[in-house]
Protein backbone atom coordinates (compact mmCIF):
# COMPACT_ATOMS: atom_id res chain seq x y z
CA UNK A 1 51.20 148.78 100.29
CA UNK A 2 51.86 148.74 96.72
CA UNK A 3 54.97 150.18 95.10
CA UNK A 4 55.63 153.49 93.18
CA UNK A 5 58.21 154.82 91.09
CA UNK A 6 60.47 158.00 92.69
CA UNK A 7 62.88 160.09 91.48
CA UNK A 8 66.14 160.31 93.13
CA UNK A 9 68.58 163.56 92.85
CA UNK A 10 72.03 162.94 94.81
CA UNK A 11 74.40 165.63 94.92
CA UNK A 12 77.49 164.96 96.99
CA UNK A 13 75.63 163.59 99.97
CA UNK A 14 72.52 165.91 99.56
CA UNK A 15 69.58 163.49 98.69
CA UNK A 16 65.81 164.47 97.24
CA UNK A 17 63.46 161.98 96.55
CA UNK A 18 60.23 163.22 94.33
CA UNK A 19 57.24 161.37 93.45
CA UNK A 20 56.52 162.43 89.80
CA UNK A 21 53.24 160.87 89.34
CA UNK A 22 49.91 160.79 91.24
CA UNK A 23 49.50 158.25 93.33
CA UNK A 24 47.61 157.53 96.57
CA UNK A 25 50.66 156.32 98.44
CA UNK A 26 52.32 159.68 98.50
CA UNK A 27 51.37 163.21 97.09
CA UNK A 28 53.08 164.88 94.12
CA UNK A 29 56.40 166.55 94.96
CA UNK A 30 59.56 165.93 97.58
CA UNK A 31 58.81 162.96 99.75
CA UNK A 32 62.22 163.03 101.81
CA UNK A 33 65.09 165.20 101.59
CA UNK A 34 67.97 165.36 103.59
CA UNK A 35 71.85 164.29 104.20
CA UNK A 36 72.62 160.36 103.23
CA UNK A 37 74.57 159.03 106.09
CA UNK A 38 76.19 155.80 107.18
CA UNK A 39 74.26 154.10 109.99
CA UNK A 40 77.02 151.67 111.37
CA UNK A 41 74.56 150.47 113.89
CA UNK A 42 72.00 149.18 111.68
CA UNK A 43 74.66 149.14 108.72
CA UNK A 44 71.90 151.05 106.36
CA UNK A 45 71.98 154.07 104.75
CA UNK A 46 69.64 156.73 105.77
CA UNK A 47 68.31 160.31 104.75
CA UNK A 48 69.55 162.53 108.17
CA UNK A 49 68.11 165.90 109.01
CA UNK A 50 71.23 166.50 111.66
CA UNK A 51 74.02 165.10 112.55
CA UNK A 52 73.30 163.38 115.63
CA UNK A 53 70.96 161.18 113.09
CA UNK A 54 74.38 159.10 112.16
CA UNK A 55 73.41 157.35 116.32
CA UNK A 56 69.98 157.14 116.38
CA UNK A 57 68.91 154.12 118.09
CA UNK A 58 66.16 153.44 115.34
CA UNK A 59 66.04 153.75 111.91
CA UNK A 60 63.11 153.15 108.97
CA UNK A 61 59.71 154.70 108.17
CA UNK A 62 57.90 152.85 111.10
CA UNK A 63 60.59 154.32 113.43
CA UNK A 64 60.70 157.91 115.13
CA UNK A 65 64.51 157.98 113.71
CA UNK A 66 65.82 158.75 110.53
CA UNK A 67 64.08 157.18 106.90
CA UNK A 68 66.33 154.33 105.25
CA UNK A 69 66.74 154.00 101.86
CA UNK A 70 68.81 151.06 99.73
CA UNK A 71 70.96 152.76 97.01
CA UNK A 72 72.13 149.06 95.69
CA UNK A 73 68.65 148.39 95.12
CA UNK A 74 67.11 151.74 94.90
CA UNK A 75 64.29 151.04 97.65
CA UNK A 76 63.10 153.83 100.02
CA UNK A 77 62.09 152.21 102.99
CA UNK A 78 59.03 153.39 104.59
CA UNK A 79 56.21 151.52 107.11
């Protein structure tokens, strides 16, 4: 899968990432939205819906647990 640009909005640990462009990877608008929390298990960060996200037992997009996304090197993981 190729790669697209997103825009990220953080505000305190409130997260929004938007695709800005057209693309057929994902649709205009919000692609994920949610709390950033520490994983410890998988020592990632991910974008939670509620709090019992912080244990799920798996994260990332190919997961049914909680999106990851890499704020050192701005990546939004998904399968």
């Amino acid at each position: 899968m190729k790669s697209i640009s997103l825009t990220a909005k953080i505000s305190g640990t409130h997260i929004v990432l938007t695709n800005t462009e057209p693309s057929d990877i994902f649709p205009r608008g919000v692609i994920a939205e949610g709390t950033l929390m520490w994983h410890a298990q998988s020592k990632q960060w991910i974008i939670g819906t509620a709090p019992s996200d912080r244990y799920a037992k798996e994260v990332g997009g190919c997961s049914d647990g909680p999106e990851v996304v890499d704020l050192r090197k701005r990546t939004y993981w998904t399968c």
